[in-house]
Protein backbone atom coordinates (compact mmCIF):
# COMPACT_ATOMS: atom_id res chain seq x y z
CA UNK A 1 -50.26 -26.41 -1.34
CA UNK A 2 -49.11 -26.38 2.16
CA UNK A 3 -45.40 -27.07 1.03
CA UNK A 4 -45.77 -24.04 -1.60
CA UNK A 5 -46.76 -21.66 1.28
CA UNK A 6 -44.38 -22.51 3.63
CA UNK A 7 -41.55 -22.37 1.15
CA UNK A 8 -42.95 -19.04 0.23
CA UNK A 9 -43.05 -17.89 4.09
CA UNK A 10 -39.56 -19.10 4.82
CA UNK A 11 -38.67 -16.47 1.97
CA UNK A 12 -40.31 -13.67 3.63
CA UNK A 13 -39.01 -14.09 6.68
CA UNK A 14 -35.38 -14.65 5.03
CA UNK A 15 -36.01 -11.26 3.42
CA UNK A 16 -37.16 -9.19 6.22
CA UNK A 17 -34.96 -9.78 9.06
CA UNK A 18 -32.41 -8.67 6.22
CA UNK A 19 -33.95 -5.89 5.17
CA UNK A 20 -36.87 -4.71 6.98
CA UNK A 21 -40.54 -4.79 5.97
CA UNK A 22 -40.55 -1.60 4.01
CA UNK A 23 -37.70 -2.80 2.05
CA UNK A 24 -39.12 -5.81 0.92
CA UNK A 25 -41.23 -6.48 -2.04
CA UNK A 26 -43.61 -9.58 -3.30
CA UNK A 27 -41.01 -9.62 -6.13
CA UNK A 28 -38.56 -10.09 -4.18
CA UNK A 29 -40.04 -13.08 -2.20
CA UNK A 30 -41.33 -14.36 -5.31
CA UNK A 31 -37.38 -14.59 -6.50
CA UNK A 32 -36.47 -16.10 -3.34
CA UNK A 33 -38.80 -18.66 -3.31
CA UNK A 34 -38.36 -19.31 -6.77
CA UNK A 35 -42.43 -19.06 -7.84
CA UNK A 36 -44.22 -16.06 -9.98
CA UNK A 37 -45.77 -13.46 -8.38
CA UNK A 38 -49.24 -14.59 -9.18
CA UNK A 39 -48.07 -17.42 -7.45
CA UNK A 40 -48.23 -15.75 -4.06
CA UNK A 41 -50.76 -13.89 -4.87
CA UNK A 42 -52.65 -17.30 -5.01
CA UNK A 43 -52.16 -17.78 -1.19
CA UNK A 44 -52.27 -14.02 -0.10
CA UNK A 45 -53.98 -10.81 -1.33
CA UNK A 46 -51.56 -8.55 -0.54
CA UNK A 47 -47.83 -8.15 1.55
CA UNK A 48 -49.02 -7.24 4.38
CA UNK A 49 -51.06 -10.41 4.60
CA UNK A 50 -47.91 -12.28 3.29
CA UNK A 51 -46.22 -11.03 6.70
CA UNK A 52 -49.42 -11.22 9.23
CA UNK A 53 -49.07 -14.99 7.82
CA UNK A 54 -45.29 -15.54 8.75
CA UNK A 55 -45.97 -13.58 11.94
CA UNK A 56 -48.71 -16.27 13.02
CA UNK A 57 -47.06 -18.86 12.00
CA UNK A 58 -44.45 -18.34 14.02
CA UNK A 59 -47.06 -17.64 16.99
CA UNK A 60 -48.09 -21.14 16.48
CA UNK A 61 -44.63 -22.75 16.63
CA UNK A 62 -44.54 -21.19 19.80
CA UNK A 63 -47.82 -22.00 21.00
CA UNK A 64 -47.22 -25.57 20.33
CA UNK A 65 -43.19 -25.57 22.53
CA UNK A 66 -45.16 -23.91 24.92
CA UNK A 67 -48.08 -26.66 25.41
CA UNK A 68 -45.88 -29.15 24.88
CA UNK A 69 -43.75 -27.64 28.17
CA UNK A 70 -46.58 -27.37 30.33
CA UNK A 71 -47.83 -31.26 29.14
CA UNK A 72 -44.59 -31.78 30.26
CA UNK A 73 -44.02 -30.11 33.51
CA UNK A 74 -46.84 -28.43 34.66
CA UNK A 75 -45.03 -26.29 37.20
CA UNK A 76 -43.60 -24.12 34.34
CA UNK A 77 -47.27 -22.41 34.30
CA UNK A 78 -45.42 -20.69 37.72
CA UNK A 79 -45.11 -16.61 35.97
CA UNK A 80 -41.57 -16.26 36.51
CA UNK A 81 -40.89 -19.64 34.86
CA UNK A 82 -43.49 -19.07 32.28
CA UNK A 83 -41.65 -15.98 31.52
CA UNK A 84 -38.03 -17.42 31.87
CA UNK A 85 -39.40 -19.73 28.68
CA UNK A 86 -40.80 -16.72 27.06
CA UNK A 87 -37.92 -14.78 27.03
CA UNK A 88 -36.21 -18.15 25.27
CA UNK A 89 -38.28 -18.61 22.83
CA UNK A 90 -39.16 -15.06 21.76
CA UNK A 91 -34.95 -15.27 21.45
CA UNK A 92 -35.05 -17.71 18.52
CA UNK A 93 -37.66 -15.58 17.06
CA UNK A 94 -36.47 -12.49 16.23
CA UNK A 95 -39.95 -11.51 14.13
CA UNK A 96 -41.79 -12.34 17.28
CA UNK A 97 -39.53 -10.43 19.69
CA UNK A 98 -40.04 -7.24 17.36
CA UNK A 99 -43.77 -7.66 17.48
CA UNK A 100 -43.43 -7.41 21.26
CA UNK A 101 -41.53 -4.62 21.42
CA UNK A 102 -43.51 -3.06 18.46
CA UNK A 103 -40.09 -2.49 16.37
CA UNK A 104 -41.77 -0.23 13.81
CA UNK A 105 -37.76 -0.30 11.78
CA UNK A 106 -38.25 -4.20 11.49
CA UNK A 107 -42.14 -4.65 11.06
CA UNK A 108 -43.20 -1.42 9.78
CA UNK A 109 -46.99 -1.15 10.24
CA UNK A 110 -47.56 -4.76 11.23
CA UNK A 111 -46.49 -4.00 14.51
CA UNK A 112 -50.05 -3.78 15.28
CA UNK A 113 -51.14 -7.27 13.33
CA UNK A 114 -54.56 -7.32 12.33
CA UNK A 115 -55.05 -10.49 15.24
CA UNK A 116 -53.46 -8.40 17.70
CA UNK A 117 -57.36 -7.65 19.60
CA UNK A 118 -57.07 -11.96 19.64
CA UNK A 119 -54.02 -12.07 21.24
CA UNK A 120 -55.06 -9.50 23.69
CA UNK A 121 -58.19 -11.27 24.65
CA UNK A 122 -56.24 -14.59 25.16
CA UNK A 123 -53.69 -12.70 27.20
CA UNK A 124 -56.49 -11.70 29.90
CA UNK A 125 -58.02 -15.26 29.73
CA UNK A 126 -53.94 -16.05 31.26
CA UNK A 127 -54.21 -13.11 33.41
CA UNK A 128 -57.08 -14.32 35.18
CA UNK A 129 -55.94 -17.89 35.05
CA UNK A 130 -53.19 -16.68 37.27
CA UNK A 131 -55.14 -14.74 39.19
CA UNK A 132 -57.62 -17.37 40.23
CA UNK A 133 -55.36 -20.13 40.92
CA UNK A 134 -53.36 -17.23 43.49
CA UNK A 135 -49.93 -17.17 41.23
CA UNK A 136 -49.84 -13.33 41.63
CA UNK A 137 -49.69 -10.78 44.29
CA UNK A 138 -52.61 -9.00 44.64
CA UNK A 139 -50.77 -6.07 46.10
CA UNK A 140 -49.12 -4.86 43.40
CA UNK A 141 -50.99 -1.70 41.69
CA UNK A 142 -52.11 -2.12 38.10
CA UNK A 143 -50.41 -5.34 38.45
CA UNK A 144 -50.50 -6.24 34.63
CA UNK A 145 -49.48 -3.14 33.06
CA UNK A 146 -46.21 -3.05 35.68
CA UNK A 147 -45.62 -6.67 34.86
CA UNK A 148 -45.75 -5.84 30.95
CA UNK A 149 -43.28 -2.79 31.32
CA UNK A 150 -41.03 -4.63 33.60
CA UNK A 151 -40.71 -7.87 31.15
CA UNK A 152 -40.78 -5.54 28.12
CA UNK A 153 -37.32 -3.92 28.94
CA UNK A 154 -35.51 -7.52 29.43
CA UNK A 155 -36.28 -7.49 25.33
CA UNK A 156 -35.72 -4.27 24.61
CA UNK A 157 -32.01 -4.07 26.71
CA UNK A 158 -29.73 -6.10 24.87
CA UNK A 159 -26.69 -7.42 27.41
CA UNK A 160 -24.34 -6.04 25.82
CA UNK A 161 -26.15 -2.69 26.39
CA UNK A 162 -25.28 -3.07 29.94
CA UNK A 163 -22.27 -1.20 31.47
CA UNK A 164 -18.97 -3.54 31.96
CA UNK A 165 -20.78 -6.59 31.09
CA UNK A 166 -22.21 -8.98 28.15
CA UNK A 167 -24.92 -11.27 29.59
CA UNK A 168 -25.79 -14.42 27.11
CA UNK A 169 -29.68 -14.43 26.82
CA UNK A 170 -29.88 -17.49 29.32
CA UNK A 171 -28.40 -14.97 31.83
CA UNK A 172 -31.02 -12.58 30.66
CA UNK A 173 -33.64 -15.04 31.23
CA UNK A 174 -32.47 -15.74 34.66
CA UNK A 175 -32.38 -12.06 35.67
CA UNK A 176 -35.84 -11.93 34.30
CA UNK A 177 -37.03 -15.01 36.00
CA UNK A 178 -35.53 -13.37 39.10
CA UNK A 179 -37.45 -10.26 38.84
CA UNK A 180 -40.97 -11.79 37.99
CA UNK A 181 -40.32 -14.03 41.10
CA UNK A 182 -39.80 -11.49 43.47
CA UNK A 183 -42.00 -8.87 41.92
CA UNK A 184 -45.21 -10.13 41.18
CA UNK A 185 -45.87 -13.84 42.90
CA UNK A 186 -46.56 -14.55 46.53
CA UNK A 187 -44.08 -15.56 48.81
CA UNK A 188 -45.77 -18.85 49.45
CA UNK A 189 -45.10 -22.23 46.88
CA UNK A 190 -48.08 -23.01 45.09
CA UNK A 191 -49.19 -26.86 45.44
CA UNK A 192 -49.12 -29.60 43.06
CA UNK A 193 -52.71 -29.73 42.31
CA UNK A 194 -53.01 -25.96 41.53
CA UNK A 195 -50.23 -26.40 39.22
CA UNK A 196 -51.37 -28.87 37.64
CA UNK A 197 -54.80 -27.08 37.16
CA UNK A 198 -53.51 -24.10 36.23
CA UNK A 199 -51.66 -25.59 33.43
CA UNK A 200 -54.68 -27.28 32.32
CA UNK A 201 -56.25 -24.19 31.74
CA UNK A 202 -53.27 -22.75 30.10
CA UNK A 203 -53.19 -25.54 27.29
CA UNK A 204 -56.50 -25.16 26.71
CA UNK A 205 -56.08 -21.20 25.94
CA UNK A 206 -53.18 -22.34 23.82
CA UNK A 207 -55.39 -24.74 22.11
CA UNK A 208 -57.83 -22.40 21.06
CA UNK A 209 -55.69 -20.07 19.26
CA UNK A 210 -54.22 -22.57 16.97
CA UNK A 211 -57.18 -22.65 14.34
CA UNK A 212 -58.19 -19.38 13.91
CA UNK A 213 -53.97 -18.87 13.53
CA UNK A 214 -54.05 -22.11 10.80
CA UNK A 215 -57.14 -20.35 8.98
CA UNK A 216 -55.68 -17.38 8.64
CA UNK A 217 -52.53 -18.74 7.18
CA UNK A 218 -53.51 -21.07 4.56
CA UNK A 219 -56.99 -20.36 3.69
């Protein structure tokens, strides 16, 4: 059943980076995955679940690099490494990177996904993660509403956008990296241990939003 929805999903996605959400029809993902239309009907009541489906399932292939990073190296918890990996990732997932930048041409109404309250709730869980362990200035006004508008225009400025250059989105990254650094954290280097614990914390937030995503999805 799993290997039905997925195949179905991988269609939809296909379809819409193509042509845009409006454009696309359950027909037309039924033809490209090669099942009825009842068939998908089975798994999903309607297209815009279809697409809230592919949209978290994506979220949890990213959830899962990104625990898998901090198991890894727990210093990547730092924000303007954090966001250097972001940037990355959201970059091999173009569906993603239009639900961040709310790109109503690609995603139509599901810019605002029907988990989007989940994700917001989880995103001040890492805000305060961050601001416990001391990883961000505490000088900076409305510190994560500046932070939000200053990443958000590294995704929506392509480099070729930029006059008399073309910047590859690892140069992007680093720019951004660059900016969150000197922005928003404290001068001093955070220890070991806070890292360490920080990250902790971080998986564990990660780890929570995987269900409710799976549930959603396949259910």
């Amino acid at each position: 059943m799993f290997e039905r929805a997925d195949r179905i999903l991988d269609a939809a996605g296909e379809l819409i980076l193509r042509h845009g959400y409006r454009k696309v029809t359950v027909e037309d993902i039924a033809v490209r995955a090669e099942v009825g239309k009842g068939t998908i009907y089975l798994h999903w009541r309607t297209k815009d679940e279809l697409f809230e489906a592919l949209l978290l399932r994506e979220s949890i292939e990213v959830v899962e690099e990104f625990t898998a990073m901090l198991r890894r190296d727990p210093a990547q918890v730092r924000p303007h490494r954090f966001a250097r990996a972001s940037f990355l990732a959201m970059s091999r997932k173009p569906l993603l990177q239009a639900l961040f930048t709310t790109d109503l041409e690609l995603l139509g109404k599901l810019a605002n996904h029907q988990l989007r309250s989940h994700d917001l709730l989880a995103a001040d869980r890492f805000f305060r993660v961050a601001d416990r362990f001391a990883l961000l200035r505490t000088d900076v006004p409305n510190l994560r509403y500046t932070m939000t508008a200053a990443q958000t225009g590294f995704y929506l400025l392509n480099g070729h956008e930029v006059a008399d250059s073309e910047l590859d989105v690892e140069a992007r990254a680093d720019s951004l990296a660059f900016t969150v650094r000197h922005a928003f954290e404290p001068a001093a280097e955070p220890s070991a241990e806070v890292l360490a614990a920080a990250a902790t914390e971080y998986i564990s937030i990660f780890e929570e939003l995987i269900p409710p995503y799976r549930k959603w999805i396949y259910d």
